[in-house]
N, C-alpha and C. Protein backbone atom coordinates (compact mmCIF):
# COMPACT_ATOMS: atom_id res chain seq x y z
N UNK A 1 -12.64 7.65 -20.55
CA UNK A 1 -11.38 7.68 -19.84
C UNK A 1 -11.50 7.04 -18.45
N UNK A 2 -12.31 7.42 -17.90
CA UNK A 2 -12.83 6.40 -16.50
C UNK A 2 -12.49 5.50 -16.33
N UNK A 3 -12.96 4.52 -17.25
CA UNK A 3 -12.71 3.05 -17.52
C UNK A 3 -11.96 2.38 -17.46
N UNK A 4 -11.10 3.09 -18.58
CA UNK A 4 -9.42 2.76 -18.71
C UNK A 4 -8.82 2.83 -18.06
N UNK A 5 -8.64 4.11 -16.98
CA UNK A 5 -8.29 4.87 -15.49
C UNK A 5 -8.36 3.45 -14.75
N UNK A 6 -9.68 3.12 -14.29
CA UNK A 6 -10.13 2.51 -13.36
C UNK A 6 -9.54 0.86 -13.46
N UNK A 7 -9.50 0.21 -15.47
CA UNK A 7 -8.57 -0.70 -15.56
C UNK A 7 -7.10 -0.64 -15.38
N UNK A 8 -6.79 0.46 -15.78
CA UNK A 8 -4.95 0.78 -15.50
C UNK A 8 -4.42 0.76 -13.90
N UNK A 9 -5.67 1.22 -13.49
CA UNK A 9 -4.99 1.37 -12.03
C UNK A 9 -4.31 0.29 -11.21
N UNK A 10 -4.97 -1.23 -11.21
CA UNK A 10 -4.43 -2.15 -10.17
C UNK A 10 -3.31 -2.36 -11.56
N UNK A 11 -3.51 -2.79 -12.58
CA UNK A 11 -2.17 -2.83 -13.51
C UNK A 11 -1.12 -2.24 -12.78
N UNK A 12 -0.83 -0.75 -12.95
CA UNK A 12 -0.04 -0.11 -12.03
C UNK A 12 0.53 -0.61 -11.06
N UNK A 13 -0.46 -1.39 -9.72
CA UNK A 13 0.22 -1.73 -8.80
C UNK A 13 0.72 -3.14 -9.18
N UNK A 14 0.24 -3.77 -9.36
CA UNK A 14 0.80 -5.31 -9.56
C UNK A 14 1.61 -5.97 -9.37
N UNK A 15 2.79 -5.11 -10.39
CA UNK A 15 3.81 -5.27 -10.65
C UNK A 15 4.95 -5.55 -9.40
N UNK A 16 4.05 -4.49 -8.65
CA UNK A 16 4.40 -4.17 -7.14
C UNK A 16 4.35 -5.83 -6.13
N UNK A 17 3.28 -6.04 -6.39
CA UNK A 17 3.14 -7.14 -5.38
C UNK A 17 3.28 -8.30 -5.54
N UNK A 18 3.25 -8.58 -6.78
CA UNK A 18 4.12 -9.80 -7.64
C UNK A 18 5.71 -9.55 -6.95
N UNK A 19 6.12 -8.50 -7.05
CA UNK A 19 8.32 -8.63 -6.44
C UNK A 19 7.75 -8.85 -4.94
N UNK A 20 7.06 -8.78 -4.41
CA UNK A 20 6.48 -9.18 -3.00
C UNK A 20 6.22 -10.41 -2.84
N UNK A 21 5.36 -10.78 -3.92
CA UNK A 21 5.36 -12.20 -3.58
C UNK A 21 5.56 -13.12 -4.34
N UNK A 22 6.39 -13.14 -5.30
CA UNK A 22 6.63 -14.19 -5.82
C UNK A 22 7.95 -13.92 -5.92
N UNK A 23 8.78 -12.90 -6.06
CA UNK A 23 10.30 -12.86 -5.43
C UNK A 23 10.65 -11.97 -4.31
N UNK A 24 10.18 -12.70 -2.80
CA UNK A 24 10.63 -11.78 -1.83
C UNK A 24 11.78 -11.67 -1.05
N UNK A 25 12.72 -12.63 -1.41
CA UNK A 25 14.07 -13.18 -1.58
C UNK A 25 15.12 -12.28 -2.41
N UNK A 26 14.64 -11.68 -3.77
CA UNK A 26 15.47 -11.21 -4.94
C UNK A 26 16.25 -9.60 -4.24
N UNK A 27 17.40 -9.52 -4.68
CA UNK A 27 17.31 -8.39 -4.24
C UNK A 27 17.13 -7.22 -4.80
N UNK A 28 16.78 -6.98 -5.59
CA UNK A 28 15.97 -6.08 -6.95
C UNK A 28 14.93 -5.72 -6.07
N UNK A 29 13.71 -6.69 -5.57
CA UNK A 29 12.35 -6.65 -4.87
C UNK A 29 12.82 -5.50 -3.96
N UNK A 30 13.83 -5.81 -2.95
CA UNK A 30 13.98 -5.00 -2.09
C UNK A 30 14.69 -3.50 -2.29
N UNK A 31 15.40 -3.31 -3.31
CA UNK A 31 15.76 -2.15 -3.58
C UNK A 31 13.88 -1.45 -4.43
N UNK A 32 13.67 -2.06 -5.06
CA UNK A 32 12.17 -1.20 -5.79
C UNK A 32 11.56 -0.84 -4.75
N UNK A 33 11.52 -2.57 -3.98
CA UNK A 33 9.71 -2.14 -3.13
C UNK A 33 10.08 -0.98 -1.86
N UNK A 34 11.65 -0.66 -1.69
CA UNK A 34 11.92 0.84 -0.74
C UNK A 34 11.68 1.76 -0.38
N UNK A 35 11.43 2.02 -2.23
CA UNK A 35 11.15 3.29 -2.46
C UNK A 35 9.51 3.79 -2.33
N UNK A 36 9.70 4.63 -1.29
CA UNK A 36 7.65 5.28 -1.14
C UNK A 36 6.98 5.45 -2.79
N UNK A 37 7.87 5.62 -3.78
CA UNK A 37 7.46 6.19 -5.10
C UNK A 37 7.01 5.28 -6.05
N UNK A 38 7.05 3.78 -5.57
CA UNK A 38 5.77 2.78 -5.92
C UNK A 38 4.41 3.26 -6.12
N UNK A 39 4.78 3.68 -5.68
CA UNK A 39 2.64 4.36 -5.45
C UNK A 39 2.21 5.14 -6.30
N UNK A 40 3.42 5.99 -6.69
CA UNK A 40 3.23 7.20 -7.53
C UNK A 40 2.44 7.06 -8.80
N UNK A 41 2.64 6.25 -9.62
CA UNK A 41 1.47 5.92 -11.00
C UNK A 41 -0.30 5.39 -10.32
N UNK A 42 -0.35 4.95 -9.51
CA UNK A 42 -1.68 4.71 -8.72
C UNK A 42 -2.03 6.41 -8.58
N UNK A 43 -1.14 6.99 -7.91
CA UNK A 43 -1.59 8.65 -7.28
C UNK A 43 -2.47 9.49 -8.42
N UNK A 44 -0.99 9.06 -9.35
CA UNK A 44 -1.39 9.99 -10.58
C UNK A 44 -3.06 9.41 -11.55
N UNK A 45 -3.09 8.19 -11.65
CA UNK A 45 -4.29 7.57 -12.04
C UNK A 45 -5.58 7.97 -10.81
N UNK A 46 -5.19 8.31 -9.79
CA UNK A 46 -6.17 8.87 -8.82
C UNK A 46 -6.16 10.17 -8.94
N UNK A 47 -5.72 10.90 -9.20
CA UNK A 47 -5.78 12.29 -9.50
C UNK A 47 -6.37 12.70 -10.54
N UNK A 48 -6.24 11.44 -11.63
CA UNK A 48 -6.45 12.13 -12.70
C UNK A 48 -8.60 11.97 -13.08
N UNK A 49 -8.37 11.04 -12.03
CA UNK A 49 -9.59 10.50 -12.04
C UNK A 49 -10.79 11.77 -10.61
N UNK A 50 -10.39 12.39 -9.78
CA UNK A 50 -10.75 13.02 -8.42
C UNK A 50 -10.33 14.61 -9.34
N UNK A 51 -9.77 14.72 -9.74
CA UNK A 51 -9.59 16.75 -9.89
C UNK A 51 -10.09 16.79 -10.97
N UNK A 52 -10.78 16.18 -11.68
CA UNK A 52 -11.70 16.95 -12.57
C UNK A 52 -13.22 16.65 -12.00
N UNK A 53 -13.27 16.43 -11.41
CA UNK A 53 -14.55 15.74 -10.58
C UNK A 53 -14.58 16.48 -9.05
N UNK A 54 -13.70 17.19 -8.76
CA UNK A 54 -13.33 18.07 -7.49
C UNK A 54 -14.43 18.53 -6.88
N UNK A 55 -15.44 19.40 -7.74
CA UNK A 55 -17.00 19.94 -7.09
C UNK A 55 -17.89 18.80 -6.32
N UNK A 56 -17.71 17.71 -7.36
CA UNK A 56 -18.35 16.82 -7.11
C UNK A 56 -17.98 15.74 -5.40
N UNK A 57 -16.99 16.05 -5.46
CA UNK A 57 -15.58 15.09 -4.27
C UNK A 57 -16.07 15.75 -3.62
N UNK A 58 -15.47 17.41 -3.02
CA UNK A 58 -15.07 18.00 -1.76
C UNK A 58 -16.38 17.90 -1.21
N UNK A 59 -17.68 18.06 -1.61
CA UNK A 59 -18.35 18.30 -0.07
C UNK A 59 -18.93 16.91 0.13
N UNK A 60 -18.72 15.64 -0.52
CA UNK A 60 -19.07 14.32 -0.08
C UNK A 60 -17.89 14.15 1.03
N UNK A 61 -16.65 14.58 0.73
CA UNK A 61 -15.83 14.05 1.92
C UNK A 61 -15.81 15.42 2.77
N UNK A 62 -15.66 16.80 2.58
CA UNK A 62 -15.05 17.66 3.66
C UNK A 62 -16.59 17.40 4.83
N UNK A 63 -18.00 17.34 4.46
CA UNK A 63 -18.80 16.91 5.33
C UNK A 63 -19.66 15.91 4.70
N UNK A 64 -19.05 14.50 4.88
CA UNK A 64 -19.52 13.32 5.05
C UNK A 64 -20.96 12.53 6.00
N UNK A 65 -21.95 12.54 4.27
CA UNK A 65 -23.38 11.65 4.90
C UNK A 65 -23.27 10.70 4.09
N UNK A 66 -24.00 9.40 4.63
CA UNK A 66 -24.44 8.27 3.94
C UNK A 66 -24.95 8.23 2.25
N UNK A 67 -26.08 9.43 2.52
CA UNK A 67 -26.35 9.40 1.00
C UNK A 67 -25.41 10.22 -0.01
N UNK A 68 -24.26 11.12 0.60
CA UNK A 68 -23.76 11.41 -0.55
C UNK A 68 -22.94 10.83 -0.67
N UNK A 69 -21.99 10.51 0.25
CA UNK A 69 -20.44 9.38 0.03
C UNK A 69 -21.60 8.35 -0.96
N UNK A 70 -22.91 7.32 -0.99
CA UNK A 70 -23.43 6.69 -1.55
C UNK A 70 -23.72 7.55 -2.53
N UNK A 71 -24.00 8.44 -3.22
CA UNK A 71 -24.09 9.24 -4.14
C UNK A 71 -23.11 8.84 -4.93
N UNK A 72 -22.30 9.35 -4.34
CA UNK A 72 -20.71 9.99 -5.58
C UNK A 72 -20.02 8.39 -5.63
N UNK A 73 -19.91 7.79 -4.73
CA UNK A 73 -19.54 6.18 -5.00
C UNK A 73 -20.35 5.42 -5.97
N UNK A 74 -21.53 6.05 -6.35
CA UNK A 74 -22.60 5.21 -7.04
C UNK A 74 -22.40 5.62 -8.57
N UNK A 75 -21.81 6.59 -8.27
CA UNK A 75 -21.19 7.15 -10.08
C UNK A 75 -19.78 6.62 -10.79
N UNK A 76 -19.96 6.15 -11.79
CA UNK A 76 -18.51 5.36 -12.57
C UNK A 76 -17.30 6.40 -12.41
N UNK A 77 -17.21 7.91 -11.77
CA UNK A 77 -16.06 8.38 -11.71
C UNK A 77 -15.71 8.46 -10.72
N UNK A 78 -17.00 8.11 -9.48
CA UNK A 78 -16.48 8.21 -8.06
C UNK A 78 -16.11 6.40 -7.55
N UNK A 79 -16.33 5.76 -8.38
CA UNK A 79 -16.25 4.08 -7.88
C UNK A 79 -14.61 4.32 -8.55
N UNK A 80 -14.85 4.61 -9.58
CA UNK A 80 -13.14 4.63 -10.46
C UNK A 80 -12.45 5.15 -9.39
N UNK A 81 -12.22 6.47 -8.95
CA UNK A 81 -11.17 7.14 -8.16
C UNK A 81 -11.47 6.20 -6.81
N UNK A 82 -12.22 5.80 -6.51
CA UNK A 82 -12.37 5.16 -4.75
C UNK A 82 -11.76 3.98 -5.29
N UNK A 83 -11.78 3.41 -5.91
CA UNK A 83 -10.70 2.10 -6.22
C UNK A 83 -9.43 2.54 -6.42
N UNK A 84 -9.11 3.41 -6.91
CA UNK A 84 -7.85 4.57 -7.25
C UNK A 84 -7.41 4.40 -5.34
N UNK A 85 -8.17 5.02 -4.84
CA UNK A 85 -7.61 5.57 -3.33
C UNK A 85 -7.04 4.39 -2.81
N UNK A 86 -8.31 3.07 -2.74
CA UNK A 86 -8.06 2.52 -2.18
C UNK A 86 -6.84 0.79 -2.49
N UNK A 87 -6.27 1.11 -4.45
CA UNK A 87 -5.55 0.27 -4.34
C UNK A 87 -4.08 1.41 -4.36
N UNK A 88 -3.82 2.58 -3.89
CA UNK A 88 -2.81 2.97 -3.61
C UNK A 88 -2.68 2.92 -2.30
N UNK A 89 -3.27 3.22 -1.54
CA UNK A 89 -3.35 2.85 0.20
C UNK A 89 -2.82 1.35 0.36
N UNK A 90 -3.90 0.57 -0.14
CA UNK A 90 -3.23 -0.95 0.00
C UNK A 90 -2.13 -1.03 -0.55
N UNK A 91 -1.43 -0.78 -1.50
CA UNK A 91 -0.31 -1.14 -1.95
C UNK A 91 1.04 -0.17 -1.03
N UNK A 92 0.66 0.87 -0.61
CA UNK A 92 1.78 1.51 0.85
C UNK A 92 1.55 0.64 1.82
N UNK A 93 0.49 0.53 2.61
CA UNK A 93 0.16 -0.61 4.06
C UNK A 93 1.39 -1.87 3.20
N UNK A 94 0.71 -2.25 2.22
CA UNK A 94 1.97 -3.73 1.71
C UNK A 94 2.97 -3.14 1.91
N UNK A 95 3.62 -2.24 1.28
CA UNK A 95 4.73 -2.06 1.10
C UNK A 95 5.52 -1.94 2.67
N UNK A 96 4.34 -1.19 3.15
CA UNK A 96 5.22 -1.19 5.10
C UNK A 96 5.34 -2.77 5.83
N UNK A 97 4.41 -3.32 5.29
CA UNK A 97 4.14 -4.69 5.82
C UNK A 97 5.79 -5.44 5.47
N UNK A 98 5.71 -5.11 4.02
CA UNK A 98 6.90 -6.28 3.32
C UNK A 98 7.91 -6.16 3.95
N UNK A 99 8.70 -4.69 3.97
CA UNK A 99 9.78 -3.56 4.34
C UNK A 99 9.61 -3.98 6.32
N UNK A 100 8.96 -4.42 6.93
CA UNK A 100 8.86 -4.26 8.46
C UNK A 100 9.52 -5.89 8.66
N UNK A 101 8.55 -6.48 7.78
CA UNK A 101 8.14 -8.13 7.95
C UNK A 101 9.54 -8.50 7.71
N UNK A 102 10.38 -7.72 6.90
CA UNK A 102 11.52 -8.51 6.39
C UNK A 102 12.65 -8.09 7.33
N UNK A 103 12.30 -6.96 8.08
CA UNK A 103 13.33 -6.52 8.70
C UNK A 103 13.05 -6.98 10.12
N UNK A 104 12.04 -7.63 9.73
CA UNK A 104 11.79 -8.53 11.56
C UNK A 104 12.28 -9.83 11.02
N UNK A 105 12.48 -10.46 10.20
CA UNK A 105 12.49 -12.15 9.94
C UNK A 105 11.43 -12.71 10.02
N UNK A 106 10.24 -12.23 9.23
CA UNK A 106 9.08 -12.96 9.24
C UNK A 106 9.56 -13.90 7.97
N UNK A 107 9.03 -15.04 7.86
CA UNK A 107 8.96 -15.33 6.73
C UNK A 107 8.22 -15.45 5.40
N UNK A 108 9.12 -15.47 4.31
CA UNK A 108 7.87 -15.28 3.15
C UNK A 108 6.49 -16.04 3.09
N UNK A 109 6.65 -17.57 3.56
CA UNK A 109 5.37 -18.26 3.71
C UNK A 109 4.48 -17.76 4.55
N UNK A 110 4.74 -17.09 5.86
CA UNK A 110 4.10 -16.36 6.57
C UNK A 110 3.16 -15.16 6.14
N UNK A 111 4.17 -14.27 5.30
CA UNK A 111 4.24 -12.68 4.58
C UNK A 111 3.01 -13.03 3.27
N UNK A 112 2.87 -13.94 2.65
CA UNK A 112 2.60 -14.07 1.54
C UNK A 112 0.80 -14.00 1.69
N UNK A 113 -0.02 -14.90 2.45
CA UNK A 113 -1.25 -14.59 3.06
C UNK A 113 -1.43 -13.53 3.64
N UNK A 114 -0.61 -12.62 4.34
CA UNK A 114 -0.94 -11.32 4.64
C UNK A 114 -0.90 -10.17 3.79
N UNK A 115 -0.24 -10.33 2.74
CA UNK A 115 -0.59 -9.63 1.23
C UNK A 115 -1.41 -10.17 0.54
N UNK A 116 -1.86 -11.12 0.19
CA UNK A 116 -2.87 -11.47 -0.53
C UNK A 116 -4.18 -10.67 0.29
N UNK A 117 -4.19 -11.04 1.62
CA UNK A 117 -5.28 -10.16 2.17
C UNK A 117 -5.32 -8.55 2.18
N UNK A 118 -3.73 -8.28 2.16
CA UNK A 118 -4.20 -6.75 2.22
C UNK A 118 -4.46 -6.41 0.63
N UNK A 119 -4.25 -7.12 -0.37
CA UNK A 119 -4.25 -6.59 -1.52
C UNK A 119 -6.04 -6.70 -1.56
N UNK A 120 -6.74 -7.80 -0.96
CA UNK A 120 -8.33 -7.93 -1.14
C UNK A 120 -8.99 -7.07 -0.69
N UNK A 121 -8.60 -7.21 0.81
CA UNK A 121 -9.36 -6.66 1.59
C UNK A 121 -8.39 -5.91 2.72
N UNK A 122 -7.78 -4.37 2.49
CA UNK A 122 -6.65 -3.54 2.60
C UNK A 122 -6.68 -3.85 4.33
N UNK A 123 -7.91 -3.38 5.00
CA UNK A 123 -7.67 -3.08 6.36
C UNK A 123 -7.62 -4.63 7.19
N UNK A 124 -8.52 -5.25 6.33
CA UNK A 124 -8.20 -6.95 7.55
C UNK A 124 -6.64 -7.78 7.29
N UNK A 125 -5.74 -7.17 5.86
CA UNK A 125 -4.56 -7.46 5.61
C UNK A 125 -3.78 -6.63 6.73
N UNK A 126 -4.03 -5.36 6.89
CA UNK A 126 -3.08 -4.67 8.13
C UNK A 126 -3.48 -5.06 8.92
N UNK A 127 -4.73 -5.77 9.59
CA UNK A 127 -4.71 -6.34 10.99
C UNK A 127 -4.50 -7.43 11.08
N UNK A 128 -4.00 -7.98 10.04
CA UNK A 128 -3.17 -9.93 10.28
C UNK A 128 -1.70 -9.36 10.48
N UNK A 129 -1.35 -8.27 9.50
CA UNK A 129 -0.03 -8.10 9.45
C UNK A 129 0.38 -7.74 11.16
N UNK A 130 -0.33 -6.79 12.11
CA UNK A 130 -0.08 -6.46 13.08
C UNK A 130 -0.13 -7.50 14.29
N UNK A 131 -0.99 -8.83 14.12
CA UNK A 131 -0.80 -9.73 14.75
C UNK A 131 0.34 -10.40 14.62
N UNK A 132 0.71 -10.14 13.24
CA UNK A 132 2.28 -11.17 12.61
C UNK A 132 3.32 -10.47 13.55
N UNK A 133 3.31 -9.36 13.42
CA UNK A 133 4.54 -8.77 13.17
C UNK A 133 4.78 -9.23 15.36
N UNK A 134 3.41 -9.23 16.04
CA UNK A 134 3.53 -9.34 17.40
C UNK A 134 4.86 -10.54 17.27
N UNK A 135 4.36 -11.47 16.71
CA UNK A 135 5.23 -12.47 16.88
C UNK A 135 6.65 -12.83 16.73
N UNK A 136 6.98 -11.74 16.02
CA UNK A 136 9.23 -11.49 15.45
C UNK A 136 9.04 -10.27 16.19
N UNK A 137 10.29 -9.74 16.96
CA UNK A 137 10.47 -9.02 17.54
C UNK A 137 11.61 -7.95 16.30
N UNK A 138 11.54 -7.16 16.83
CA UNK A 138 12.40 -6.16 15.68
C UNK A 138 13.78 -6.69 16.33
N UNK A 139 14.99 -6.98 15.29
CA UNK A 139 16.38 -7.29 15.80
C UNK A 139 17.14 -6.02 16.44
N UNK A 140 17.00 -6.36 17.82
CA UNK A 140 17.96 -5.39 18.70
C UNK A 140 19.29 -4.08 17.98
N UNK A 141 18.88 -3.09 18.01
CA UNK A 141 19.72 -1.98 17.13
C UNK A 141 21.64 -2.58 18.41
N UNK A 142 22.31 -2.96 17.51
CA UNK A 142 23.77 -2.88 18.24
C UNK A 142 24.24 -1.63 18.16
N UNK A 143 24.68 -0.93 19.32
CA UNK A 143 25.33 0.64 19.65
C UNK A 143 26.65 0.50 19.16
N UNK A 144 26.88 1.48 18.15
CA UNK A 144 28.21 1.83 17.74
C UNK A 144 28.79 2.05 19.17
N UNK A 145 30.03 1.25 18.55
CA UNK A 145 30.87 1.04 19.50
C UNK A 145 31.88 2.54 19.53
N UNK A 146 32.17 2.54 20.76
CA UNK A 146 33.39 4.05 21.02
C UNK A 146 34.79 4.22 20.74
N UNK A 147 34.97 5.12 19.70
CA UNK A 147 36.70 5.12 19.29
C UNK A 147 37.42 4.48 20.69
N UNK A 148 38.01 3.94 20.84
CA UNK A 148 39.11 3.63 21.45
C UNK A 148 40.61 4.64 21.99
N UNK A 149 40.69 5.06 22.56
CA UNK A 149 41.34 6.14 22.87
C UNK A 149 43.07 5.40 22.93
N UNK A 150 44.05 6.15 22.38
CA UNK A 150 45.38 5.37 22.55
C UNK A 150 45.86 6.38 23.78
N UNK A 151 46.75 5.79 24.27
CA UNK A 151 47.66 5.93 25.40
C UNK A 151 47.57 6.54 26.46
């Protein structure tokens, strides 16, 4: 089951980052990619992969050493779920990236290398995205304007 887990999982997301980047224009992309609950089949493929393995998890992470995080990462159920963690993380960071980027006017040619990176390599994709985003300023919120009072 591992295996399969561990192949299903980026499957799962994919789907995700394909309406990201290859239709980031559509407006379908933007109603799906909205919703936080993208993630949710990654979670569940991470869960399913970390709570039966729980004894094994909690004391590599609640007190974290080299050789056991290298321990439990070195085992096919702890590499499975740590790919689990870490393509649901990357695929939220995208999803804030896409959802920010678009609501600043970045553009897709811009947007499109900064997902490819966060999908590779999660944390140097959020630190291109945070240099990007320096560059579009968020569009000024306009203040509802005040009833108008008659006479």
């Amino acid at each position: 089951m591992t295996a399969t887990l561990f192949t299903l999982t980026f499957a799962l997301a994919a789907p995700f980052w394909a309406l990201m980047l290859l239709l980031p224009r559509w407006s379908g992309t933007a109603r799906i990619i909205s919703s936080p609950l993208i993630v949710l089949p990654v979670l569940v493929s991470y869960a399913l992969l970390v709570l039966p393995a729980l004894a094994d998890v909690l004391p590599a992470v609640t007190a974290p050493t080299l050789p056991g995080v290298r321990d439990l990462l070195g085992s096919a159920d702890g590499a499975a779920a740590a790919w689990a963690h870490m393509v649901g993380f990357d695929l939220f960071v995208g999803r804030w990236a896409w959802l920010d980027g678009r609501d600043r006017g970045v553009p897709a040619l811009v947007m499109a290398p900064v997902l490819v990176l966060t999908i590779l390599l999660g944390p140097l994709g959020l630190a291109a995205y945070l240099a990007v985003r320096a560059r579009w300023a968020r569009p000024a919120v306009v203040p509802a304007r005040e009833p108008q009072r008659l006479g």
